[in-house]
C-alpha atoms as a PDB file:
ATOM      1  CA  UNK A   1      -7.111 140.339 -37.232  1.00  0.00           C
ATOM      2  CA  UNK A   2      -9.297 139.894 -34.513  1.00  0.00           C
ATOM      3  CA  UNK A   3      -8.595 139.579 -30.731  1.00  0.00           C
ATOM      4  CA  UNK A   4      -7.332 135.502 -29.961  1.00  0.00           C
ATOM      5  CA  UNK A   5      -9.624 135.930 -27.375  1.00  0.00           C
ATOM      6  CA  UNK A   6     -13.356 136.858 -26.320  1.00  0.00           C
ATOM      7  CA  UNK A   7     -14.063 139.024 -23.931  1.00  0.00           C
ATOM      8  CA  UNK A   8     -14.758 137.547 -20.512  1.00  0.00           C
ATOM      9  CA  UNK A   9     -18.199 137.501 -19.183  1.00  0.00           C
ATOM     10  CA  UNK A  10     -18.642 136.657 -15.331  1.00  0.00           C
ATOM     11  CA  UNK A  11     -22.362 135.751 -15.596  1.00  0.00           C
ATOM     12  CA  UNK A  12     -22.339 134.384 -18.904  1.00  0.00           C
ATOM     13  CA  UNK A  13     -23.595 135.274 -22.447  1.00  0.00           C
ATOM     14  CA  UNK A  14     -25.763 138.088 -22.938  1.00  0.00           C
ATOM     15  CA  UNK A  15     -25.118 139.469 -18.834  1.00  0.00           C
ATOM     16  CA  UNK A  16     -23.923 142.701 -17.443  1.00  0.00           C
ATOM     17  CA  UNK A  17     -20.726 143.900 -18.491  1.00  0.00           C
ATOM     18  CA  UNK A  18     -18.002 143.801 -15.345  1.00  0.00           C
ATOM     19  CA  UNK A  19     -18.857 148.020 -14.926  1.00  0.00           C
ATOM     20  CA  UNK A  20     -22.059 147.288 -14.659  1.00  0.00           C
ATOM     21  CA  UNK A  21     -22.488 144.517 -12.145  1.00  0.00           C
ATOM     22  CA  UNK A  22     -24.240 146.157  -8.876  1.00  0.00           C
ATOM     23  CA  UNK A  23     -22.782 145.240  -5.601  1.00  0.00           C
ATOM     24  CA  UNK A  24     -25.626 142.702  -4.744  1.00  0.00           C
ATOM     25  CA  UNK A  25     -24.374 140.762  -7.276  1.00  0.00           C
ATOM     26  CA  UNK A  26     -20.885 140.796  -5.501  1.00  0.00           C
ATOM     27  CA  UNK A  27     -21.913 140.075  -2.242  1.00  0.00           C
ATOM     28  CA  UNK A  28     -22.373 136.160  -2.664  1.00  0.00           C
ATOM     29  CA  UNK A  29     -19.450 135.765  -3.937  1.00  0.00           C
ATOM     30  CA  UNK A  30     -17.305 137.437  -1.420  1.00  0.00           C
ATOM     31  CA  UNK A  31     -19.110 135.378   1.254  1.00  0.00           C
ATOM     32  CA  UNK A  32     -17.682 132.097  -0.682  1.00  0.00           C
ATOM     33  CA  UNK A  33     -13.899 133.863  -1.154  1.00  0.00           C
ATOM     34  CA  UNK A  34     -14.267 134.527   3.097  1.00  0.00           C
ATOM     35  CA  UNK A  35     -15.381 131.042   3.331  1.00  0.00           C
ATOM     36  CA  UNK A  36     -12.548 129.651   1.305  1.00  0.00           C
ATOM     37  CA  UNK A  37     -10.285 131.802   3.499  1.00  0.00           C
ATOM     38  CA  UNK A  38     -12.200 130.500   7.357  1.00  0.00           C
ATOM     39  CA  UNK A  39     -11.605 126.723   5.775  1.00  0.00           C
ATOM     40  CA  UNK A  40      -7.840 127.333   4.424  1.00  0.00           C
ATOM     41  CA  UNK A  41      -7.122 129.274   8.080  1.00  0.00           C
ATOM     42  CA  UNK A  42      -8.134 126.337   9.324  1.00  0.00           C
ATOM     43  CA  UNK A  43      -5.619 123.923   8.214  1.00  0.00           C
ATOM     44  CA  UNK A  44      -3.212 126.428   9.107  1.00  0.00           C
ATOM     45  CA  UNK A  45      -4.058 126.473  12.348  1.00  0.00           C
ATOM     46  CA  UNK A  46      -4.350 122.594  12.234  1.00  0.00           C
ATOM     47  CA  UNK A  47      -0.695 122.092  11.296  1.00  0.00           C
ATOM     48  CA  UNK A  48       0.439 125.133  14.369  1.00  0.00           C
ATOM     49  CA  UNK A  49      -1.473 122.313  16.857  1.00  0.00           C
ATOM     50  CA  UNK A  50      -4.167 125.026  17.376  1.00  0.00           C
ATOM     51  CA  UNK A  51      -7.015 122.642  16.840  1.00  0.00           C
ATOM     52  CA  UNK A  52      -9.905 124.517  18.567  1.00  0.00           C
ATOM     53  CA  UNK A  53      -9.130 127.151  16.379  1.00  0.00           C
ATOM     54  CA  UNK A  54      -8.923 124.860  13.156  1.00  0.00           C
ATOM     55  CA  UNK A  55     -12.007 123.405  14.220  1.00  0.00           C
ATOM     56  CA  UNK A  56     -14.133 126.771  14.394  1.00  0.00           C
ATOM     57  CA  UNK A  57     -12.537 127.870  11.010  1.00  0.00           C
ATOM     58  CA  UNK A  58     -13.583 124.739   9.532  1.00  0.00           C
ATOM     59  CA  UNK A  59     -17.132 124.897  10.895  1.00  0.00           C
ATOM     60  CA  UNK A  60     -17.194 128.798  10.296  1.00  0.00           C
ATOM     61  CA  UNK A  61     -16.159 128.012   6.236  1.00  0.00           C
ATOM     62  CA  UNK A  62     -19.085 125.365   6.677  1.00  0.00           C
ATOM     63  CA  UNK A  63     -21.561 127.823   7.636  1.00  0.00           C
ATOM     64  CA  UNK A  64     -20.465 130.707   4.910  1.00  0.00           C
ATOM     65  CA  UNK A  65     -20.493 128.213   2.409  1.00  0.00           C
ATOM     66  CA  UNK A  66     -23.648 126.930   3.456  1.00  0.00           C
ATOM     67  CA  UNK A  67     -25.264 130.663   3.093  1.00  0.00           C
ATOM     68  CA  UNK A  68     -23.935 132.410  -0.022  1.00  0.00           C
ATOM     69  CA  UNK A  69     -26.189 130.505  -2.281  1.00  0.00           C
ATOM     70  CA  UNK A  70     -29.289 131.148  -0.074  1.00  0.00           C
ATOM     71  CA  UNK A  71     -28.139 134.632  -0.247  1.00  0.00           C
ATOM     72  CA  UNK A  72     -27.365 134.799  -3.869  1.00  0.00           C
ATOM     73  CA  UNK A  73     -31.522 133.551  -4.935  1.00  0.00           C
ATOM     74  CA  UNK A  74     -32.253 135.901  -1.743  1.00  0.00           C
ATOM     75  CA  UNK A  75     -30.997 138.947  -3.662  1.00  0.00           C
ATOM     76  CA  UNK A  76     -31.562 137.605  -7.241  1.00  0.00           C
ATOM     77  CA  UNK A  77     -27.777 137.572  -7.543  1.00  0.00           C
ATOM     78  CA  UNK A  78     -27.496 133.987  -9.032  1.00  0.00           C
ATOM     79  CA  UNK A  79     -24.766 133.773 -11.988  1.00  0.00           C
ATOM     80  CA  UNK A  80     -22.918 131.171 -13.772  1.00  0.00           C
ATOM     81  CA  UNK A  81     -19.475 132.251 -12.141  1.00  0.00           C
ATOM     82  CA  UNK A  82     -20.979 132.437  -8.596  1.00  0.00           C
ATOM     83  CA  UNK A  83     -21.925 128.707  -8.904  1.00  0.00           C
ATOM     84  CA  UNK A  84     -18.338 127.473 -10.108  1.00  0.00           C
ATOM     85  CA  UNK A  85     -16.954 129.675  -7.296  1.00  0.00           C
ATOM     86  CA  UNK A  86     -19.619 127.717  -4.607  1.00  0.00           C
ATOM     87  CA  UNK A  87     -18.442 124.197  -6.030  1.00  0.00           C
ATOM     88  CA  UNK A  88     -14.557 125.420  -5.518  1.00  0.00           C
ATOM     89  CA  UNK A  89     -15.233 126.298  -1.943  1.00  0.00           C
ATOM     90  CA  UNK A  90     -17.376 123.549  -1.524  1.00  0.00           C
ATOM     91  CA  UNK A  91     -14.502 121.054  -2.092  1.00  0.00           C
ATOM     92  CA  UNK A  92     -12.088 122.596   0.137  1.00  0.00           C
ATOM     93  CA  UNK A  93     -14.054 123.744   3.197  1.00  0.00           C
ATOM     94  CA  UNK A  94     -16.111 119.985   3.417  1.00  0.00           C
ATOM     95  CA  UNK A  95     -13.180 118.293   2.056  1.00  0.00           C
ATOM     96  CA  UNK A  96      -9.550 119.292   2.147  1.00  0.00           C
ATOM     97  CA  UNK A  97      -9.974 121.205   5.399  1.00  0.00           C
ATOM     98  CA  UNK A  98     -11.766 118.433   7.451  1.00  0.00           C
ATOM     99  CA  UNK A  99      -9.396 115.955   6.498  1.00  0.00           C
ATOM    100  CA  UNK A 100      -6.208 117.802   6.697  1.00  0.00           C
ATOM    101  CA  UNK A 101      -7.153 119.250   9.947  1.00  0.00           C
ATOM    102  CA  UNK A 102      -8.398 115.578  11.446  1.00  0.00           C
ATOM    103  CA  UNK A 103      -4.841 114.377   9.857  1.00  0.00           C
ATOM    104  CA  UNK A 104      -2.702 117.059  11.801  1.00  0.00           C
ATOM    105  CA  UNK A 105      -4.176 116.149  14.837  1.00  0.00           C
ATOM    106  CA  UNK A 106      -4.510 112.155  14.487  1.00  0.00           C
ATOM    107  CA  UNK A 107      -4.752 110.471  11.756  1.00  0.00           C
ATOM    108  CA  UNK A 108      -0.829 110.907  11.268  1.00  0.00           C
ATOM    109  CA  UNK A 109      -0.284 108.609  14.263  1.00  0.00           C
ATOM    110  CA  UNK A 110      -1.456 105.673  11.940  1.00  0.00           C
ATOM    111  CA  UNK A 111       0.969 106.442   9.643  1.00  0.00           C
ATOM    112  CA  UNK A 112      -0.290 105.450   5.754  1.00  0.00           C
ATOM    113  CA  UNK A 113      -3.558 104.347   6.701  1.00  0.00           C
ATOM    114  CA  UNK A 114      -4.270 107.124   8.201  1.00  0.00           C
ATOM    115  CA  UNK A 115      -3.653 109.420   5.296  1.00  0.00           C
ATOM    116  CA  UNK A 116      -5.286 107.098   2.966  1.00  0.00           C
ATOM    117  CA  UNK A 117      -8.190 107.533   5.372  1.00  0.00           C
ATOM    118  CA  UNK A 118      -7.690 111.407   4.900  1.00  0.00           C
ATOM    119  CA  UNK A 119      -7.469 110.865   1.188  1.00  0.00           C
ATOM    120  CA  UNK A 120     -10.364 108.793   0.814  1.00  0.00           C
ATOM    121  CA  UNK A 121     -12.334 111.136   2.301  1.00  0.00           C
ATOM    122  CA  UNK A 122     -11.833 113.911   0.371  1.00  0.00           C
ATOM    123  CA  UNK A 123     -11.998 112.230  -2.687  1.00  0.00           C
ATOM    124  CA  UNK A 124     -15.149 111.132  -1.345  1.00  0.00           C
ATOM    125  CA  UNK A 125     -16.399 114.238  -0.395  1.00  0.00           C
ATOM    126  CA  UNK A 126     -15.368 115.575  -4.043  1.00  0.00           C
ATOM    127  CA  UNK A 127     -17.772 112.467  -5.896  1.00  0.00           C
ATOM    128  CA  UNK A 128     -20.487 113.699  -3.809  1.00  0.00           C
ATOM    129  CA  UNK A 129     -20.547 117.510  -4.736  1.00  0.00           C
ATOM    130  CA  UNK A 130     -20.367 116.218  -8.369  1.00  0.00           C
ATOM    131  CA  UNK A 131     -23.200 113.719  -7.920  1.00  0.00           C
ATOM    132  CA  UNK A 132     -25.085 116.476  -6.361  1.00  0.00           C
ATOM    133  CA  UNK A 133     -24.290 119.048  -9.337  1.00  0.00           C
ATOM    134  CA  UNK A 134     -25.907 116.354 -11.371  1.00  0.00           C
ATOM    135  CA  UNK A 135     -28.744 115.609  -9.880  1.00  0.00           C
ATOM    136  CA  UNK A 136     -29.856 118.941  -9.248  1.00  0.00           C
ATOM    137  CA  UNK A 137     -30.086 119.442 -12.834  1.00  0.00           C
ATOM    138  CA  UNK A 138     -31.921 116.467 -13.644  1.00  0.00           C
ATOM    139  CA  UNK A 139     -35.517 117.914 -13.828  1.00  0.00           C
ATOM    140  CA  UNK A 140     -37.563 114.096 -14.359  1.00  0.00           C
ATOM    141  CA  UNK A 141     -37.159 113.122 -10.644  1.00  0.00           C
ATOM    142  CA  UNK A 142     -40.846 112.480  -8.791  1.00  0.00           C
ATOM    143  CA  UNK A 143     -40.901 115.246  -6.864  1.00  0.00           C
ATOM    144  CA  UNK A 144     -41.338 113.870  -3.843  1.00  0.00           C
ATOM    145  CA  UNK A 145     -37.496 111.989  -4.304  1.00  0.00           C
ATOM    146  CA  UNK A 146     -36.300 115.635  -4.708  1.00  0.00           C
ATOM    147  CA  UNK A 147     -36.919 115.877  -0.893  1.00  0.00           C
ATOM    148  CA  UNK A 148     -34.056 113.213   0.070  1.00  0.00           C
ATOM    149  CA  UNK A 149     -30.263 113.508  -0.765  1.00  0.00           C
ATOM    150  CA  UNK A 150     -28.342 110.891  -2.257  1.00  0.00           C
ATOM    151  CA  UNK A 151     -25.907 110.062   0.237  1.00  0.00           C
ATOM    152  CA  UNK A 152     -25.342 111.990   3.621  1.00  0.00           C
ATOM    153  CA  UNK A 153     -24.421 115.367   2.037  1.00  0.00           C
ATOM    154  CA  UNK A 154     -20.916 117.151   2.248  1.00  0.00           C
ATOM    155  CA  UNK A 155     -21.414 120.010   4.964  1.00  0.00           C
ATOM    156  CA  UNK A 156     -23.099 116.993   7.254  1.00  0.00           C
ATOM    157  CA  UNK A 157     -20.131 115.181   6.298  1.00  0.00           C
ATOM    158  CA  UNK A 158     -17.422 117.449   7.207  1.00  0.00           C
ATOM    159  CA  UNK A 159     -19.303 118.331  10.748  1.00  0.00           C
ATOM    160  CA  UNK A 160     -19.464 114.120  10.935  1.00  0.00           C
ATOM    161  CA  UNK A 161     -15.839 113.150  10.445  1.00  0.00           C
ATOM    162  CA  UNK A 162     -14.431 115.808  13.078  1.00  0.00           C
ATOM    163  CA  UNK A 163     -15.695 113.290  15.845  1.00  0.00           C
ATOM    164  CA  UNK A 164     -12.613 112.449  17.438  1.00  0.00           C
ATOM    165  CA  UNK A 165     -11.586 115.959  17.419  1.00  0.00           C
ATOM    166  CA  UNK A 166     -14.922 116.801  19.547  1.00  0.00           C
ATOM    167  CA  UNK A 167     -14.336 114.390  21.646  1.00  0.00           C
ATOM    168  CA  UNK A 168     -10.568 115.311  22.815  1.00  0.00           C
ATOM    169  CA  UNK A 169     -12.205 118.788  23.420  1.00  0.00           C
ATOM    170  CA  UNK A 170     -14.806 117.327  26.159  1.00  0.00           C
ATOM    171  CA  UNK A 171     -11.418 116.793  28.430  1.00  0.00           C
ATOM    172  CA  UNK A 172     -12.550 113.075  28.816  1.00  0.00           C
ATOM    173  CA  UNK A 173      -9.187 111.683  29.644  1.00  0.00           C
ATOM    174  CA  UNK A 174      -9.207 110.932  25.739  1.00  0.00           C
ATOM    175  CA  UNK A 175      -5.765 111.280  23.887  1.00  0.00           C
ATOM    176  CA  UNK A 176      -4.579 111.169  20.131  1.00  0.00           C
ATOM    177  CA  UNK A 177      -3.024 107.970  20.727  1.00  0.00           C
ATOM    178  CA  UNK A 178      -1.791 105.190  18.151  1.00  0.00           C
ATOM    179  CA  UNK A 179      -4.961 102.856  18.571  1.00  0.00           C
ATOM    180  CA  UNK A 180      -6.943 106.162  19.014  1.00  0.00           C
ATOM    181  CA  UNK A 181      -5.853 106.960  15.668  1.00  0.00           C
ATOM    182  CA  UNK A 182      -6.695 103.715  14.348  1.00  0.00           C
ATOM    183  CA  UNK A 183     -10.207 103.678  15.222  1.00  0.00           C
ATOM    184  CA  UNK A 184     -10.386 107.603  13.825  1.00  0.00           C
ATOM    185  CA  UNK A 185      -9.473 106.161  10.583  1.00  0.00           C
ATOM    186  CA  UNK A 186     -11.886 103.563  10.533  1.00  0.00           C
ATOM    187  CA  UNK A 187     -14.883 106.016  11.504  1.00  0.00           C
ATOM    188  CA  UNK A 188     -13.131 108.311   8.869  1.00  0.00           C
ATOM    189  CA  UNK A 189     -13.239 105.653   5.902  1.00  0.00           C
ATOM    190  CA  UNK A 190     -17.061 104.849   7.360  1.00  0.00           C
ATOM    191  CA  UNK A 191     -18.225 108.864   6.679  1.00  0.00           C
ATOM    192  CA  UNK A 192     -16.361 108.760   3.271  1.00  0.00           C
ATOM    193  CA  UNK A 193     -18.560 105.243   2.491  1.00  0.00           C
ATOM    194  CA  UNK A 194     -21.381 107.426   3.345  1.00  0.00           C
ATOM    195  CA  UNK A 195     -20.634 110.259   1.438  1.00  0.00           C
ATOM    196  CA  UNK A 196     -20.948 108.431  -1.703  1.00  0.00           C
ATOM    197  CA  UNK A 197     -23.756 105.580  -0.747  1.00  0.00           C
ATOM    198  CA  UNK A 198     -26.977 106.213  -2.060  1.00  0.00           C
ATOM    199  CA  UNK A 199     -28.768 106.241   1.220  1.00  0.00           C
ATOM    200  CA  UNK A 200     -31.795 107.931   1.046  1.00  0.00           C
ATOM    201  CA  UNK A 201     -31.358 111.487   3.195  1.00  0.00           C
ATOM    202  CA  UNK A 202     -34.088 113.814   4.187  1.00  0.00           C
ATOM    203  CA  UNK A 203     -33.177 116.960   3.267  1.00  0.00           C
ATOM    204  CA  UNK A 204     -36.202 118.652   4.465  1.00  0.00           C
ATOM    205  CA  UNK A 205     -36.566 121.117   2.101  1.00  0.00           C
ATOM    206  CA  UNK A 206     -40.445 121.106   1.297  1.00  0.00           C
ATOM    207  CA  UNK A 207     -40.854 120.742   4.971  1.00  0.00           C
ATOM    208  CA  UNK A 208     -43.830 122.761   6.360  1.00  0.00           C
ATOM    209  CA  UNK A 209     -44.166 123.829   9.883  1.00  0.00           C
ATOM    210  CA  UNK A 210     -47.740 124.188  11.450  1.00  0.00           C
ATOM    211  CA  UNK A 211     -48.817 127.332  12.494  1.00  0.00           C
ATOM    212  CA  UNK A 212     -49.529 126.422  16.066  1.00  0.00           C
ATOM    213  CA  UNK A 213     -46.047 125.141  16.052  1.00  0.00           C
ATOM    214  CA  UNK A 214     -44.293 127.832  15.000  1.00  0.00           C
ATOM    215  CA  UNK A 215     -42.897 129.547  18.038  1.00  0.00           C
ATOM    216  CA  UNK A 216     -41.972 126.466  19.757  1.00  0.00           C
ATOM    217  CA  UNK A 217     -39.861 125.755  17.118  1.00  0.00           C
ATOM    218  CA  UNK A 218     -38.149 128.732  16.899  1.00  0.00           C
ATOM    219  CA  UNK A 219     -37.463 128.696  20.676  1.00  0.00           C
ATOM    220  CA  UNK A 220     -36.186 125.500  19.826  1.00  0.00           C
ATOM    221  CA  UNK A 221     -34.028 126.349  17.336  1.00  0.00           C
ATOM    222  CA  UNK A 222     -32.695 129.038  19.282  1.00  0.00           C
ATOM    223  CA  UNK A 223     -31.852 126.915  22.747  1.00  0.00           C
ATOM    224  CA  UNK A 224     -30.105 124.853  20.060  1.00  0.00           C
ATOM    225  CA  UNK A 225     -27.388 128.016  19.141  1.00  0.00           C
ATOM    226  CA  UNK A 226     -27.501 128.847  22.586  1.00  0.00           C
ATOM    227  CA  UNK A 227     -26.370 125.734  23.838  1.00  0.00           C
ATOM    228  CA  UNK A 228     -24.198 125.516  20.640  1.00  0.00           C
ATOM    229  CA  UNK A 229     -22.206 128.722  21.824  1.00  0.00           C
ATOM    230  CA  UNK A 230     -21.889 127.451  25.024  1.00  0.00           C
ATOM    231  CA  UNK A 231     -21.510 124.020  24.959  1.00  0.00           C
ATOM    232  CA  UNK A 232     -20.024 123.359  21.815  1.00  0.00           C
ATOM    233  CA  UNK A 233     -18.398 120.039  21.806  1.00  0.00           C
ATOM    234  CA  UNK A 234     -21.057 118.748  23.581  1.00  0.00           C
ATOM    235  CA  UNK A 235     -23.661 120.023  21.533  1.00  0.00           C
ATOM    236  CA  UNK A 236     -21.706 118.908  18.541  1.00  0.00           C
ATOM    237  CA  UNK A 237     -20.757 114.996  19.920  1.00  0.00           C
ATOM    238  CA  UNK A 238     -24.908 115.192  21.079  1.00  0.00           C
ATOM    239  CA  UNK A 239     -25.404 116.354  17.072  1.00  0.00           C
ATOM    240  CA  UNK A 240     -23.524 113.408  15.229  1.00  0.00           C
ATOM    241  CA  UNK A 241     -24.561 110.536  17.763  1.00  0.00           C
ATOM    242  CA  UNK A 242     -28.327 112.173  16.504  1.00  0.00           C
ATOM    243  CA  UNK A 243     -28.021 112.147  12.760  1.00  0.00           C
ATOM    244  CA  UNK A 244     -26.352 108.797  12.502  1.00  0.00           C
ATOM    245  CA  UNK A 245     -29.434 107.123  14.657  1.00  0.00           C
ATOM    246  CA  UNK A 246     -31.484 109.737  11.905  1.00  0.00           C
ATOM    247  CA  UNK A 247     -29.641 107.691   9.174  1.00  0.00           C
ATOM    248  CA  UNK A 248     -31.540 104.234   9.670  1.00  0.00           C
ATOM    249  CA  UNK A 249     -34.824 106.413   9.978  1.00  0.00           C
ATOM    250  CA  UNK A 250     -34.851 108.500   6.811  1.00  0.00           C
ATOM    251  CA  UNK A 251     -34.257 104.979   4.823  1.00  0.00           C
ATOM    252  CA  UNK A 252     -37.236 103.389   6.128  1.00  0.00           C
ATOM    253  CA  UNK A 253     -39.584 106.803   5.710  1.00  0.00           C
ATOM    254  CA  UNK A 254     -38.286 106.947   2.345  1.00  0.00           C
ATOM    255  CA  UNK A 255     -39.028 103.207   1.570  1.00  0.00           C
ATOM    256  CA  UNK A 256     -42.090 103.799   3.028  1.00  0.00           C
ATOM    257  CA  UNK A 257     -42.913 106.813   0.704  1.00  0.00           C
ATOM    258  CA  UNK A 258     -42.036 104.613  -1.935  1.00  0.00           C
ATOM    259  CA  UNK A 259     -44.234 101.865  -1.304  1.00  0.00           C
ATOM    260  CA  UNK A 260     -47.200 104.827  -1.012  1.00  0.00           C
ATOM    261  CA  UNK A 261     -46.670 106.612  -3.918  1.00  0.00           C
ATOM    262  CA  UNK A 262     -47.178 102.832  -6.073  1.00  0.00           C
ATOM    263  CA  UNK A 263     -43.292 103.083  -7.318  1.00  0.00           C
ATOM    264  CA  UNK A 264     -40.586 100.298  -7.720  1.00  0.00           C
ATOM    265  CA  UNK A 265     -37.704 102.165  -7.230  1.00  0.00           C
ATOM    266  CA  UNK A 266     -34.690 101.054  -8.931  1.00  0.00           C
ATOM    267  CA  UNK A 267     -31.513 100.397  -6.665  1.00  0.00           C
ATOM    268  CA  UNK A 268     -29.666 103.223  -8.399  1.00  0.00           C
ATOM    269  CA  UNK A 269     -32.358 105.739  -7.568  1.00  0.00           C
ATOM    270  CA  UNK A 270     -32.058 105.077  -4.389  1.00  0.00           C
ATOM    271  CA  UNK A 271     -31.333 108.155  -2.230  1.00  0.00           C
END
């Protein structure tokens, strides 16, 4: 009788055999397991009341999470398993760990609504990776609709809902009080709205820089992670007040595209 069971394959039919898998094929997925383990620290240190802490995990999770598959189609290390591993992370470091950390520090002072805030979010958040696993696959889009997301995305999300948490780090005289926590659930339902609305996002990713602008940018980007190292919460309130005024802006240059390239675009399409 043959074996109940076939033999398991980590990048699919027809791939390398587990001896056989060099280690740049492992490297993108340890970057996801560290990320799950930066977002998972941080809701650990959320519930100890360490909420700086939480808050860098969280953000540090974002940024691993944001890199593996970059560095996966870098090294031509893209698999089958590697992408179920990136949507497993993706759910709990931009949406368990932002909302379980924003809970432990205020959402629990609104008692139910608060956690239905917290739930709503991540549920949210969850709708939107899967909307986004679908699209990507979808291959009739006009390409130049490929360039927006459908809804803000998740890691913008997860930076987004953090707000009040920012905020109480600026030493503004702010506290996690009731009402405090009140309005933090409201703001926290709004980003979980936003999550899955089909606003029309620029993603930027066929974005071409000028030649003659090509150093200023790069000072740019690096006063940006200066000031981001050290100025944090400022540079992070500064970033969210930013891409919500973006918000209204990417709508209209996206309606505007619309109108230019001759196409009624369907409400559904939208974003």
């Amino acid at each position: 009788m043959g074996a109940p069971f076939k033999k398991f394959e980590a990048h699919g039919g027809g791939g390398p055999h587990i001896r056989e898998i060099p280690m740049r094929m492992v490297l993108p997925n340890l970057v996801t397991v560290l990320a799950i383990c930066a977002g998972l620290s941080g809701i650990r240190f959320g519930f100890e009341g360490r909420f700086e802490p939480a808050v860098v995990m969280v953000l540090l999770a974002a940024f691993l999470d944001g890199i593996d598959g970059r560095l996966a189609r870098m090294l031509k290390a893209t698999s089958k398993f590697g992408a179920q591993m990136d949507s497993l992370a993706d759910i709990v470091n931009f949406g368990v760990a932002p909302a379980l950390v924003l809970y432990a520090f205020l959402l629990d002072r609104a008692g139910s609504p608060g956690w239905i805030a917290a739930l709503l979010f991540t549920i949210a958040c969850g709708l939107r990776l899967a909307r986004f696993n679908v699209l990507d696959e979808e291959t009739d889009r006009p390409q130049w609709q490929v360039e927006y997301f459908v809804g803000v995305p998740a890691p913008a999300g997860a930076v987004l809902v953090m707000l009040p948490l920012y905020l109480y780090f600026l030493r503004l005289g702010l506290e996690p009080s009731r009402p405090a926590a009140y309005v933090a659930t409201g703001f926290t339902i709004l980003v979980a709205f936003l999550l899955v609305s089909r606003l029309p996002v620029y993603s930027g990713k066929s974005l071409k820089v000028p030649g003659d602008r090509v150093l200023p940018i790069i000072l740019g980007v690096v006063l940006y992670i200066l000031l981001l190292m050290t100025y944090p919460w400022y540079t992070l309130t500064a970033s969210v007040a930013g891409y919500l005024i973006f918000l209204p802006f990417s709508v209209r240059a996206y309606s505007r595209r619309a109108k230019r390239e001759g196409e009624k675009v369907p409400p559904s399409d939208i974003g």
